[in-house]
Protein backbone atom coordinates (compact mmCIF):
# COMPACT_ATOMS: atom_id res chain seq x y z
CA UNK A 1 3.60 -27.88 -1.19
CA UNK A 2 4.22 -24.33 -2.48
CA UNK A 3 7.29 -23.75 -4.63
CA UNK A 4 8.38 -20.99 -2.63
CA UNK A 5 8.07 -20.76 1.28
CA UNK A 6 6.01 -17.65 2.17
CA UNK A 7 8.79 -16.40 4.22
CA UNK A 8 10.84 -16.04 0.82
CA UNK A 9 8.38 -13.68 -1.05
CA UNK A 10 10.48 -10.40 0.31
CA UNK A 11 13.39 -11.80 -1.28
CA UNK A 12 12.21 -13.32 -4.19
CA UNK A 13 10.54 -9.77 -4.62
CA UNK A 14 13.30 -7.38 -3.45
CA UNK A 15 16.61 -6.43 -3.99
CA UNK A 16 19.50 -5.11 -1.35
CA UNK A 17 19.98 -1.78 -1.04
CA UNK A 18 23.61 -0.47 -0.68
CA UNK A 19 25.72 2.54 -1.26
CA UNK A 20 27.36 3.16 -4.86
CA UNK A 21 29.72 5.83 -5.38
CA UNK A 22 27.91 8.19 -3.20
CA UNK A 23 24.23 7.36 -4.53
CA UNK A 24 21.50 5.06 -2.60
CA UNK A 25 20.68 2.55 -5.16
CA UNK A 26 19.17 -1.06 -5.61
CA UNK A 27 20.68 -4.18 -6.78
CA UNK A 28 17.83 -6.03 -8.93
CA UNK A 29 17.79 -9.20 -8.49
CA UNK A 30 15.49 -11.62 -11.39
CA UNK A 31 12.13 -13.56 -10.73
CA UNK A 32 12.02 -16.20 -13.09
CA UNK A 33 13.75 -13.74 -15.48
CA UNK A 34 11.63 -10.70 -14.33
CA UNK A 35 14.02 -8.22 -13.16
CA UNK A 36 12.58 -6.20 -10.51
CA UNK A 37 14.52 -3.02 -8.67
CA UNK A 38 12.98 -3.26 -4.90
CA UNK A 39 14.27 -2.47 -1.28
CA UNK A 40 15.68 -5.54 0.22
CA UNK A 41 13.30 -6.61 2.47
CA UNK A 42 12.83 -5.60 6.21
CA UNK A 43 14.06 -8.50 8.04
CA UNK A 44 15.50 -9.65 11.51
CA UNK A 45 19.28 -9.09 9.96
CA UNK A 46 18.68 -5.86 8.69
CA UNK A 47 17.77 -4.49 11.76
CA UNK A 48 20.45 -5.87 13.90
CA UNK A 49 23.27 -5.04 11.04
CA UNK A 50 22.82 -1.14 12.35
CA UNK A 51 22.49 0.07 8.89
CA UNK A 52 19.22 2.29 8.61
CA UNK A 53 17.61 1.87 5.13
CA UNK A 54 16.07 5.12 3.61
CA UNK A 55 13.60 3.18 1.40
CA UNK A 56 11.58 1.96 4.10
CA UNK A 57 10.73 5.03 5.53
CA UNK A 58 9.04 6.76 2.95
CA UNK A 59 5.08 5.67 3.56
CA UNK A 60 3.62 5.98 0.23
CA UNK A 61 6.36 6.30 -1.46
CA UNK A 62 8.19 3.15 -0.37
CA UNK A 63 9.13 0.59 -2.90
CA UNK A 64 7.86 -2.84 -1.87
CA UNK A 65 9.09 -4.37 1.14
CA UNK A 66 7.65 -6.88 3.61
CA UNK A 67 6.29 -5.53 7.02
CA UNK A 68 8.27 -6.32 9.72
CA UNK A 69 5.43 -7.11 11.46
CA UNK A 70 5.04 -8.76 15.30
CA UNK A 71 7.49 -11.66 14.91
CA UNK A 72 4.65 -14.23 13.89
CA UNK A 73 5.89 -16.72 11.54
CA UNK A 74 4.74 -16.15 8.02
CA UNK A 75 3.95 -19.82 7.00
CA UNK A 76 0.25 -21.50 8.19
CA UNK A 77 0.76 -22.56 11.45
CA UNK A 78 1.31 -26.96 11.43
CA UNK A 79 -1.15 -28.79 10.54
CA UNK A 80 -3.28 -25.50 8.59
CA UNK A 81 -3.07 -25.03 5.28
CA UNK A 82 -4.98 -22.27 3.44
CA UNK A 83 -8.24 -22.93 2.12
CA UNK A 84 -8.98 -19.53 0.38
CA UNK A 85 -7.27 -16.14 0.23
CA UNK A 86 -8.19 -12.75 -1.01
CA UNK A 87 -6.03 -9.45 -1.57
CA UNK A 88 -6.49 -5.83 -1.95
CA UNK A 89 -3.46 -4.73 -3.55
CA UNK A 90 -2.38 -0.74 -4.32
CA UNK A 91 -0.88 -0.21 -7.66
CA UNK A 92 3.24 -0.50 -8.67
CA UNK A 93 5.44 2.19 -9.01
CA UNK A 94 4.26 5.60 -10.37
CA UNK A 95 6.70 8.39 -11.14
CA UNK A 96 4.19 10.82 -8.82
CA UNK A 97 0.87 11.36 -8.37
CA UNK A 98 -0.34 14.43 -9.39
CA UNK A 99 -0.47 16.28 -5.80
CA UNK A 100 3.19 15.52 -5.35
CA UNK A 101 4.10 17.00 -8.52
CA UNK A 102 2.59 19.91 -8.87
CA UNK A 103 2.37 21.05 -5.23
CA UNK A 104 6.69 19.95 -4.35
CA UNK A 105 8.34 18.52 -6.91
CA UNK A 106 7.56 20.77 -10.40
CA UNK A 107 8.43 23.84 -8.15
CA UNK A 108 11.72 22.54 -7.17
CA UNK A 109 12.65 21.25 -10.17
CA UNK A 110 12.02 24.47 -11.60
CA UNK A 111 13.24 26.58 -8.91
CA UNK A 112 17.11 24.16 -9.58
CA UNK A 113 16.90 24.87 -13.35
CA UNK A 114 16.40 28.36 -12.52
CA UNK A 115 19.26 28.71 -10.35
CA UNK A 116 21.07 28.71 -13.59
CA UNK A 117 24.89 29.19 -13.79
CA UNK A 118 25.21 29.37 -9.79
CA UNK A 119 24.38 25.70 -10.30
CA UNK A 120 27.74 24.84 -10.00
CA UNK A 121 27.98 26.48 -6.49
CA UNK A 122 25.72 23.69 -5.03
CA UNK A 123 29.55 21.71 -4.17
CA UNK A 124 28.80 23.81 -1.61
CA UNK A 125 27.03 21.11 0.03
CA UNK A 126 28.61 18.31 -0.84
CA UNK A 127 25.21 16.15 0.28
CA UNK A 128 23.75 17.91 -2.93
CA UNK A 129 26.69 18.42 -5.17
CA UNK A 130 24.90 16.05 -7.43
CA UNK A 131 22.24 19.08 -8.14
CA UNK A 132 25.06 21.19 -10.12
CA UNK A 133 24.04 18.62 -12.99
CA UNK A 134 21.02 17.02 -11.98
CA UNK A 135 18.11 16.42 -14.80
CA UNK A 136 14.53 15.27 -13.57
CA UNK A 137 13.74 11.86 -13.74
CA UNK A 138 10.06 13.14 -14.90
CA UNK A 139 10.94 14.37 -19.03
CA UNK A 140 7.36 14.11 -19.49
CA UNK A 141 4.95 15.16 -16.96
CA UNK A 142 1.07 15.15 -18.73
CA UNK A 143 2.18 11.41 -20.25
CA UNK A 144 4.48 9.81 -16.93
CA UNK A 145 2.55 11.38 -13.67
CA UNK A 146 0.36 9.28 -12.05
CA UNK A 147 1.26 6.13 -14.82
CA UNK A 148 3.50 3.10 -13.83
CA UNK A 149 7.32 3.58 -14.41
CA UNK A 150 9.38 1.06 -16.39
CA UNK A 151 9.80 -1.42 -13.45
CA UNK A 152 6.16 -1.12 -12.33
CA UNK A 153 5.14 -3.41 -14.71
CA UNK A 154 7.53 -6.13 -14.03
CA UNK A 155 7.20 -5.33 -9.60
CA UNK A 156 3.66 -6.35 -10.28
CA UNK A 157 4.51 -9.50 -12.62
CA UNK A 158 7.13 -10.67 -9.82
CA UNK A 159 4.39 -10.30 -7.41
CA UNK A 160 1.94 -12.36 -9.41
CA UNK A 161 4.44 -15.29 -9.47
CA UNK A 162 5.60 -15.11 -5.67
CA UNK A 163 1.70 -15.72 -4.82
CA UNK A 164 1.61 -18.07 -7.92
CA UNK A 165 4.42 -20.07 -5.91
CA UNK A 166 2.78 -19.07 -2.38
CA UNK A 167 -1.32 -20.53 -3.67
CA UNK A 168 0.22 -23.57 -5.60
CA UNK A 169 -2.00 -25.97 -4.84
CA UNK A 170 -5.12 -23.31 -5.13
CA UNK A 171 -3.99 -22.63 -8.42
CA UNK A 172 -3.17 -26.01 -9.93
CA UNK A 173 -6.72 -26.90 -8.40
CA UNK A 174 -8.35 -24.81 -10.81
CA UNK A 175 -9.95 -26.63 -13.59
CA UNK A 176 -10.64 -23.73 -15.79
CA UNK A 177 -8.74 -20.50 -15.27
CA UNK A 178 -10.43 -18.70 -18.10
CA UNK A 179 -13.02 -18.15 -15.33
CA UNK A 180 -10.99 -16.69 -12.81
CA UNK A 181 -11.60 -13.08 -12.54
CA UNK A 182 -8.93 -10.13 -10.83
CA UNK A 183 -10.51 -6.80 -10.21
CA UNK A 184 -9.31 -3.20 -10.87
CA UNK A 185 -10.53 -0.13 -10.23
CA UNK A 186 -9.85 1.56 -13.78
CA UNK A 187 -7.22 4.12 -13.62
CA UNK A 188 -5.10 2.96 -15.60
CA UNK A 189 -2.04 2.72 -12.84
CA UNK A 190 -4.63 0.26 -11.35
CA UNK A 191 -4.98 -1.36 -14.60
CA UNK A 192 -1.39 -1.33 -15.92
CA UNK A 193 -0.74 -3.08 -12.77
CA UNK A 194 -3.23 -5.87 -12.66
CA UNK A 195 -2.34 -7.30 -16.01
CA UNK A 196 0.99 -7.80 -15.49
CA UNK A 197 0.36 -9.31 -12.00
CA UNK A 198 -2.09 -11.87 -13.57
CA UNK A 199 0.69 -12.69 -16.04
CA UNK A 200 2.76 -13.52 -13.39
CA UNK A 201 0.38 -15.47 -11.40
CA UNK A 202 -1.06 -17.76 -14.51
CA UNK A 203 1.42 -17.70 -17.14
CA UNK A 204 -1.12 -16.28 -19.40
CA UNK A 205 -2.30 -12.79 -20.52
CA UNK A 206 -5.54 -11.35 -19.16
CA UNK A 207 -8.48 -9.97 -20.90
CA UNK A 208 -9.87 -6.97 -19.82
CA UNK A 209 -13.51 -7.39 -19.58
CA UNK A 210 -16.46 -4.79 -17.84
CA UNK A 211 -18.22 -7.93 -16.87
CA UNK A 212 -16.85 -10.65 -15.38
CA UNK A 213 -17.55 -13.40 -18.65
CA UNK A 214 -14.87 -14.29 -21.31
CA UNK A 215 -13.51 -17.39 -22.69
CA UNK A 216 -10.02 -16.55 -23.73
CA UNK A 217 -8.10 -16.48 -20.56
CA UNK A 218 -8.42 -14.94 -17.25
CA UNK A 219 -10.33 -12.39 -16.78
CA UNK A 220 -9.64 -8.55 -15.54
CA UNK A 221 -12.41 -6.83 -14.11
CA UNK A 222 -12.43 -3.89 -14.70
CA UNK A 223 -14.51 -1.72 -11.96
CA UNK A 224 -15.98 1.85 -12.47
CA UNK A 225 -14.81 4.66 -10.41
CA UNK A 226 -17.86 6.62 -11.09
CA UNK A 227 -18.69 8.89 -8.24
CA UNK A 228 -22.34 7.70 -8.09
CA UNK A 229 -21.72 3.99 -7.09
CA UNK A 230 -21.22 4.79 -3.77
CA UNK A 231 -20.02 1.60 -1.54
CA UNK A 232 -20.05 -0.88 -4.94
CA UNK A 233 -16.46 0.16 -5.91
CA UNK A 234 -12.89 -0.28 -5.24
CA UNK A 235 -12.30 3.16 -4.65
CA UNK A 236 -14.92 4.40 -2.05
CA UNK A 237 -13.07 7.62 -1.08
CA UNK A 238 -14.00 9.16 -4.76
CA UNK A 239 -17.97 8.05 -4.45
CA UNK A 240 -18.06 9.05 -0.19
CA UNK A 241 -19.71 13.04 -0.41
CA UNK A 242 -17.85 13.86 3.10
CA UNK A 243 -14.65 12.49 2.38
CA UNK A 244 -12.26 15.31 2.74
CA UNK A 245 -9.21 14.75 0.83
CA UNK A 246 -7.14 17.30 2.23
CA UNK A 247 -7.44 16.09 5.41
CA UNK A 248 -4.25 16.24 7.28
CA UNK A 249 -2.44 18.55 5.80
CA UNK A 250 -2.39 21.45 7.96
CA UNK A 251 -1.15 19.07 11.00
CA UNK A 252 1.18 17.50 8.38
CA UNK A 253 2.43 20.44 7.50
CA UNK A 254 2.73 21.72 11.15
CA UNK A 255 5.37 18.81 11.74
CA UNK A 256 7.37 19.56 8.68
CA UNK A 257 7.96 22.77 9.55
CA UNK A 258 9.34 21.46 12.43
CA UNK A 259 11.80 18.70 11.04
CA UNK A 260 12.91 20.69 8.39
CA UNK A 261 13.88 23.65 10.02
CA UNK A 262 17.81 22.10 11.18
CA UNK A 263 17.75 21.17 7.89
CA UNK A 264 17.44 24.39 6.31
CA UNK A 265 19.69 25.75 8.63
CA UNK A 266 21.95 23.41 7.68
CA UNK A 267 21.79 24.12 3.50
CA UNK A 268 21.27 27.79 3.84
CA UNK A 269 24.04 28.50 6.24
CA UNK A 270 25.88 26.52 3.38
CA UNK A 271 24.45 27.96 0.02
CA UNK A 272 22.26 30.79 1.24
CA UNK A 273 21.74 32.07 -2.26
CA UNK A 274 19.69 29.29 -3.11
CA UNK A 275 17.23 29.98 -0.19
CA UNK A 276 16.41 26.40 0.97
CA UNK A 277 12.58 26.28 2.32
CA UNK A 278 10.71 23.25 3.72
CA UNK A 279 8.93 22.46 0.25
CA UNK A 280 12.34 22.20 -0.88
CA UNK A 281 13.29 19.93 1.82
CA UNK A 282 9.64 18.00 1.49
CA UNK A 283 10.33 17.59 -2.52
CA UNK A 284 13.71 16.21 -2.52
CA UNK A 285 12.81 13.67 0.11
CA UNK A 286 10.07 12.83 -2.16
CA UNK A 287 12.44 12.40 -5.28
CA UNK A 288 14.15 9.88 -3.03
CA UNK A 289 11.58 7.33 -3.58
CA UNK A 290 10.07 8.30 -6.68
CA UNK A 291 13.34 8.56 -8.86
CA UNK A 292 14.48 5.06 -7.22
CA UNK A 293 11.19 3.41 -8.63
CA UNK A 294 11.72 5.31 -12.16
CA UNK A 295 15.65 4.77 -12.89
CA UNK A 296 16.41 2.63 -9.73
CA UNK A 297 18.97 4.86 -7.76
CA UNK A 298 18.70 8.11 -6.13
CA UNK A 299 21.12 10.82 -4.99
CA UNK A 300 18.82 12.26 -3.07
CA UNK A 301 19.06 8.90 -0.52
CA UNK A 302 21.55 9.80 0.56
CA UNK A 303 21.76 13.44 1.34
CA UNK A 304 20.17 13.40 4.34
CA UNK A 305 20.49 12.03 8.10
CA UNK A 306 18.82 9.20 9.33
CA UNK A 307 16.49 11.22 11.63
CA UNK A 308 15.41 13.47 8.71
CA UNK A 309 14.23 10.47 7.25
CA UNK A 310 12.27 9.57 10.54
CA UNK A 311 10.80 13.34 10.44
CA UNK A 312 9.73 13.06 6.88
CA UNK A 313 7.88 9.58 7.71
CA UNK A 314 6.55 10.96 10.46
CA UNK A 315 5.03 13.99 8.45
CA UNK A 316 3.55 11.04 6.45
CA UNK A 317 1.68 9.43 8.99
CA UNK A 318 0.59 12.00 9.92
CA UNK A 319 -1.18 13.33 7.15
CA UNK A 320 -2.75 9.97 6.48
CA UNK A 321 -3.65 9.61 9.81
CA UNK A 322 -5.72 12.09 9.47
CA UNK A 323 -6.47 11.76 6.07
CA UNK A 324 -7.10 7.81 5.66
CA UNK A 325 -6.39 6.39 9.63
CA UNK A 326 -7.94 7.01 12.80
CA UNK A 327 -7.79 10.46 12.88
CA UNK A 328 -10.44 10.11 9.89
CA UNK A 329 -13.93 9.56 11.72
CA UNK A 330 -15.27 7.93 8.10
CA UNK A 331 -12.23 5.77 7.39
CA UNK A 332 -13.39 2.47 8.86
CA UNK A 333 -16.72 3.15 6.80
CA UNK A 334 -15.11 3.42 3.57
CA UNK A 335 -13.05 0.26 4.46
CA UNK A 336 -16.39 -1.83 5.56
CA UNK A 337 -17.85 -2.51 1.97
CA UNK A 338 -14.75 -4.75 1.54
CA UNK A 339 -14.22 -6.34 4.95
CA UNK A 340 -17.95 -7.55 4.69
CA UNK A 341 -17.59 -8.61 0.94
CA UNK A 342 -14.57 -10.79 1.86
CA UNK A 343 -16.13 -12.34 4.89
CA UNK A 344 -19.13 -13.43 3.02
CA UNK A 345 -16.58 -15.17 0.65
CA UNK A 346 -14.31 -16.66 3.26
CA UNK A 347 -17.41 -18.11 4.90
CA UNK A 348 -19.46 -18.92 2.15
CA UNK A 349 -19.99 -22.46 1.76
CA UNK A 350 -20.24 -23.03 -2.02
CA UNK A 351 -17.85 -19.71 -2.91
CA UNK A 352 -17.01 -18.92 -6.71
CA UNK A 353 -13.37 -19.02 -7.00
CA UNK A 354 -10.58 -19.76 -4.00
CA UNK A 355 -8.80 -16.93 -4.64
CA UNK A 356 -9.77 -13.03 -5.24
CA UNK A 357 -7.03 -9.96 -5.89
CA UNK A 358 -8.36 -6.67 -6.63
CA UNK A 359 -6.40 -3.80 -7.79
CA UNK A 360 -6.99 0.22 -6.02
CA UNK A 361 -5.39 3.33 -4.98
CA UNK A 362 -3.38 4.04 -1.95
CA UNK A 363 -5.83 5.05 -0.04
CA UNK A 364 -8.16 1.50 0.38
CA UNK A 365 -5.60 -0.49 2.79
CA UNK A 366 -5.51 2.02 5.38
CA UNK A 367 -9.54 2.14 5.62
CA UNK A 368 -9.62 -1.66 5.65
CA UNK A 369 -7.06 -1.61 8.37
CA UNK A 370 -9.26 0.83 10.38
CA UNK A 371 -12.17 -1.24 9.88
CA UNK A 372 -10.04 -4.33 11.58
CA UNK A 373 -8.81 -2.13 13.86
CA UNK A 374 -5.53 -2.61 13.18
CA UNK A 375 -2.08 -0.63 13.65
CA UNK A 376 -4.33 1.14 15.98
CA UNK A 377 -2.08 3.43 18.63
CA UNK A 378 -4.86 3.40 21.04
CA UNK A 379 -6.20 -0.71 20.62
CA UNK A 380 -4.94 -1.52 23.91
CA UNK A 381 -4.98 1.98 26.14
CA UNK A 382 -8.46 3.05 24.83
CA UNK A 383 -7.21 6.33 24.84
CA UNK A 384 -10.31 8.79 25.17
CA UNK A 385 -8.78 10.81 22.21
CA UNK A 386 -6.88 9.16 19.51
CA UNK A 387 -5.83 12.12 18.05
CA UNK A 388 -3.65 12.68 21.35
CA UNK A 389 -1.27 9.77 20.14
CA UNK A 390 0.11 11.38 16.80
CA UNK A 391 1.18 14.70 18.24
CA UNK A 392 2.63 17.36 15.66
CA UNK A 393 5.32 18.54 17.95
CA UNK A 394 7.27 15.91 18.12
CA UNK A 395 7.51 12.46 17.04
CA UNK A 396 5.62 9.15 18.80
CA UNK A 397 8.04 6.79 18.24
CA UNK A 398 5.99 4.10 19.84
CA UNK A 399 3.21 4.15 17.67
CA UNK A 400 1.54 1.41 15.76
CA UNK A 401 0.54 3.67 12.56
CA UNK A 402 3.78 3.70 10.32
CA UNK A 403 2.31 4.08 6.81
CA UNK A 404 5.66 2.88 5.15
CA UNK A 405 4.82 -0.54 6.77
CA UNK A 406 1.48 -0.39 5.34
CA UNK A 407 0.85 1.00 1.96
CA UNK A 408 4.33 1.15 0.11
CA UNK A 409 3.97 0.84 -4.02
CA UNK A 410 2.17 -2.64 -4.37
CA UNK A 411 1.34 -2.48 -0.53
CA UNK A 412 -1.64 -5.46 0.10
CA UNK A 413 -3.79 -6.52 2.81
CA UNK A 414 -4.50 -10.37 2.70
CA UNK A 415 -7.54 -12.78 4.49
CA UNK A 416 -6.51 -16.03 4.57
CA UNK A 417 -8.82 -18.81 5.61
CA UNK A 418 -6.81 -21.38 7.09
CA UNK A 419 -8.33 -24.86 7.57
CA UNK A 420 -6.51 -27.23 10.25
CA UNK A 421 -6.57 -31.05 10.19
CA UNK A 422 -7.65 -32.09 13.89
CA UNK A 423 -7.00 -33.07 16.29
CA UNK A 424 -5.51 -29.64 17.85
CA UNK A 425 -5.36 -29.41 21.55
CA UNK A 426 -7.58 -26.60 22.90
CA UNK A 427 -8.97 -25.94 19.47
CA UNK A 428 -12.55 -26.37 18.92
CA UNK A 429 -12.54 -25.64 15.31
CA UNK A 430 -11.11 -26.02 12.73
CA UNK A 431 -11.60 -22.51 10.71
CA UNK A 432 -9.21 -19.75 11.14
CA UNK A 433 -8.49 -16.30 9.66
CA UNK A 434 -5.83 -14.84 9.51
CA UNK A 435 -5.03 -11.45 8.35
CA UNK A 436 -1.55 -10.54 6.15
CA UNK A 437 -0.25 -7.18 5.65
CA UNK A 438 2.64 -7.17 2.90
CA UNK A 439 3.30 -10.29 4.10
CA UNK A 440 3.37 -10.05 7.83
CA UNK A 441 0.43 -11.74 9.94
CA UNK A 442 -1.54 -9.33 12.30
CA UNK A 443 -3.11 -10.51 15.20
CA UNK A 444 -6.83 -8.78 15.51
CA UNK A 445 -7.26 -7.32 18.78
CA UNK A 446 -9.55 -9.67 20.93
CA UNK A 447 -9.87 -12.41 18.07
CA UNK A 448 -6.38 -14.47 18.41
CA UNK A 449 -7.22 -17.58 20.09
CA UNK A 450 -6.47 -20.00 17.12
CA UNK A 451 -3.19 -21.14 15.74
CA UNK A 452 -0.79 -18.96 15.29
CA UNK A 453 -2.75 -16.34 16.44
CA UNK A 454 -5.71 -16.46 14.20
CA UNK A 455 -9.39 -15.93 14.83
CA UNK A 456 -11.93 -18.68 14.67
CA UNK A 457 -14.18 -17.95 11.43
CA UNK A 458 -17.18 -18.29 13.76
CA UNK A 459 -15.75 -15.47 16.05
CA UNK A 460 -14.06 -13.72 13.05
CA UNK A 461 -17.76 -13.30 11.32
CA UNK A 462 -18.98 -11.93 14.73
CA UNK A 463 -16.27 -9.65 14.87
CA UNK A 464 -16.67 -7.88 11.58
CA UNK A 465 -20.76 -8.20 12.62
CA UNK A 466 -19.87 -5.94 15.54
CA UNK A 467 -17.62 -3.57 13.10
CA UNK A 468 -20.08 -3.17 10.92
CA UNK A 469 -22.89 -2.37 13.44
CA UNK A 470 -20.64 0.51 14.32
CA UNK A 471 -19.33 2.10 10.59
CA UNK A 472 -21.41 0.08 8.35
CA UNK A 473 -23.82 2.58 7.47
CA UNK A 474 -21.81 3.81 3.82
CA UNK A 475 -25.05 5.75 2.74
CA UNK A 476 -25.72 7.86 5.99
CA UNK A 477 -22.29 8.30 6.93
CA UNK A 478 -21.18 10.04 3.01
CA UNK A 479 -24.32 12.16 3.01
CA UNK A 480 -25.55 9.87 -0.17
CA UNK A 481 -29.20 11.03 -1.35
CA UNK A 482 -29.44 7.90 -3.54
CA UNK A 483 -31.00 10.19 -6.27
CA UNK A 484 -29.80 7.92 -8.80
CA UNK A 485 -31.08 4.49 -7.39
CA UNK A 486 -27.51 3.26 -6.85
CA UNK A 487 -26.90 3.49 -2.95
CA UNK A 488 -25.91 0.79 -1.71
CA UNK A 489 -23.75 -0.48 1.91
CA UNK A 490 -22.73 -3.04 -0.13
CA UNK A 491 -20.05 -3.87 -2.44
CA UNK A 492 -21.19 -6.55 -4.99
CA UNK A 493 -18.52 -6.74 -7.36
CA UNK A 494 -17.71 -10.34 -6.47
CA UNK A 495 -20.71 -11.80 -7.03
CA UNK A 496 -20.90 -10.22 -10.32
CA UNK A 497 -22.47 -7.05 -9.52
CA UNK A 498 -20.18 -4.87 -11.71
CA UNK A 499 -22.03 -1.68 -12.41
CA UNK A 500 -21.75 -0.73 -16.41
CA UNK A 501 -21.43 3.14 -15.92
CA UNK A 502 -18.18 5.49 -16.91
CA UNK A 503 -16.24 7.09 -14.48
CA UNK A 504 -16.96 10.62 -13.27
CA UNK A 505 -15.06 13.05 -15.43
């Protein structure tokens, strides 16, 4: 029996969030003595109480919080249990990555501090009073961008001991966890992220290893990012030649435009000496999330309405729609090398470990998801152009791709393999899958006949057969010459295929 229920790993993770004198902010609740700031999770109450909660509608940006999800219960359906599991995980907290800093949030910083003694004329608005003595949360850019803030460390710990509590009887059937390996891709957000979590999970510290041997405790496996490896890494979008990183951002930046421009009617008509523009607009929404994560409240919560909120979000998906989703013709490529890696472990019949967690960037859960075809807008209507259901003039409320539900700060897609005692009526196996994102099981379209809505293994293997028939080719699809001897389809990491090469400058 697992110590805690699944159902209780949003709240063992999370904390509520409520209104303090005017500022959005988040009660921190402890883990076994971890304190961790989160965003209460996204539950059946919340959404019933009529409050609207700004923290989960900030896609990337998003402290944790379980995905609502389709209203399938989160334990193994009676009479399954899981057999094996494995996780891709993104990183914890970061005060910004590097795009969001330098392109929105450095400029308006600057452009505040510059506004000099009219600072105090910001009362004006009294949304943004705050501003007249605001100080960025970021002292430090070249040493704090892109790294884990102070509760980053001890998000991923708490996480480490929910599954700890979740896998009980995995874990406590390991003989010798010195063996166990976690992977990271080896930035060091990915990094400074994994060790903590495997704290949390074991009780013990990790070594960091290049190789997957060591004797001293579990090991962290740390994988290159070099930009030759191409499908043998965690992060395939940095080793894919035609992956187009900006991708989305002109029909992102279409919609914000759009959503912003009440907004800066509103501020200017207000404080027009300040001259309020939609990077402004875009860069304190941003602050929202990434000063919660760094000193756990934010002013900036709460100076907006609910449906700016929804128009930022939606500026969100749409960019990695575009950018990482089905409006990216290579994104269920770059998430194939792991879908096939984890079925071969779920199925295999002697595998290595039980358990498998890797460590990666933002952008590997959304390709994974495309790969399942999942959060699809078009799974069901098989609409003859995808595209057509994220429109930039207004937003589809209806549609299955909200990124805060799927990739918030320590954001993780999960393949269980459940194994049910017999006998089950109408059941002619007794091998499921099941996928889990943050939390929340996702039917796959056209493989849900077992319990609870899971797929048969036998069908499941088929099913990523047929996926992989379609996207599978990594090496043709990036334009990889394989000048280097390294292409590969395949990524080979778990079976100890851990390339020994530095990562691209």
């Amino acid at each position: 029996m697992s110590r805690y229920p699944l159902a209780s790993l949003a709240f063992l993770l999370s904390g509520a969030y409520c209104a303090h004198a005017g500022r959005s902010i988040l009660n921190i609740r402890a883990v076994d003595g971890v304190e961790v700031p989160h965003v209460r999770p996204q539950i059946l109450e919340s959404n019933t109480s009529g409050e609207f909660n700004v923290l989960e509608h900030l896609a990337g940006i998003s402290p944790y919080f379980d995905s609502p999800g389709v209203s399938l219960p989160k334990d193994p359906p009676s009479s399954c249990h899981v057999e094996r599991a494995a996780y891709i995980i993104r990183h914890s907290n970061i005060y910004a990555n590097d795009f969001d800093y330098e392109q929105y949030i450095q400029p308006f910083t600057q452009k505040v501090f510059d506004f000099g003694s009219q600072r105090s004329n910001f009362s004006a608005i009294p949304q943004l009073a705050f501003l007249a003595n605001w100080s960025t949360p970021i002292t430090n850019a070249s040493e704090q961008v892109e790294q884990l803030t102070p509760s980053g460390a001890s998000s991923a710990q708490a996480l480490g001991k929910v599954l700890s509590g979740q896998y009980s009887d995995l874990i406590q059937n390991l003989s010798n966890t010195s063996a166990f390996n976690v992977w990271t891709a080896s930035a060091a957000r990915d990094i400074d992220s994994a060790g903590p979590f495997v704290e949390g999970l074991f009780g013990k510290t990790a070594t960091l290893v290049n190789g997957t041997t060591n004797v001293t405790g579990p090991n962290l496996v740390r994988t290159s990012e070099n930009e030759t490896l191409s499908a043998n890494t965690l992060v395939p979008h940095e080793t894919c030649n035609n992956f187009d990183s900006a991708a989305g951002s002109n029909q992102s930046m279409a919609w914000i435009d759009t959503y912003t421009a009440p907004i800066i009617q509103r501020f200017n008509t207000a404080l027009p000496s300040f001259n309020f523009t939609a990077l402004d607009v875009y860069a304190m929404q941003q602050l929202c999330g990434y000063e919660t994560v760094i000193t756990n409240s934010s002013n900036f919560c709460s100076a907006f309405e609910p449906n700016d909120w929804l128009g930022f979000e939606y500026a969100n998906d749409l960019m990695y729609w575009y950018s990482l989703g089905y409006g990216q013709p290579l994104a269920p490529t770059l998430g194939m090398p792991w879908l096939n890696a984890t079925a071969e472990l779920l199925s295999s019949p002697t595998p290595s470990q039980s358990l498998w967690f890797s460590f990666t960037h933002r952008e590997e859960p959304p390709f994974i998801l495309t790969a399942l075809n999942l959060f699809n807008n078009s799974a069901y209507t098989q609409s003859s152009n995808v595209n057509d259901t994220m429109p930039t003039s207004e937003i589809n409320f209806s549609r299955a791709w909200k990124t805060s539900d799927i990739l918030p700060f320590l954001g993780h897609i999960a393949l269980e393999r459940l194994e049910c005692e017999p006998p089950i009526p109408s059941f002619t196996t007794n091998s499921y899958i099941r996928v889990l994102v943050n939390s929340a099981p996702i039917p796959i379209p056209g493989c849900q006949s077992g319990p609870g809505a899971s797929c048969p293994l036998s069908d499941f293997t088929d099913y990523v057969q047929e996926r992989n028939a379609i996207y599978g080719d990594f090496v043709g699809r990036c334009g990889i010459d394989n000048q280097n001897g390294n292409a590969t389809n395949t990524l080979g990491i778990y079976e100890g295929e851990v390339p020994q090469v530095p990562d691209s400058s």
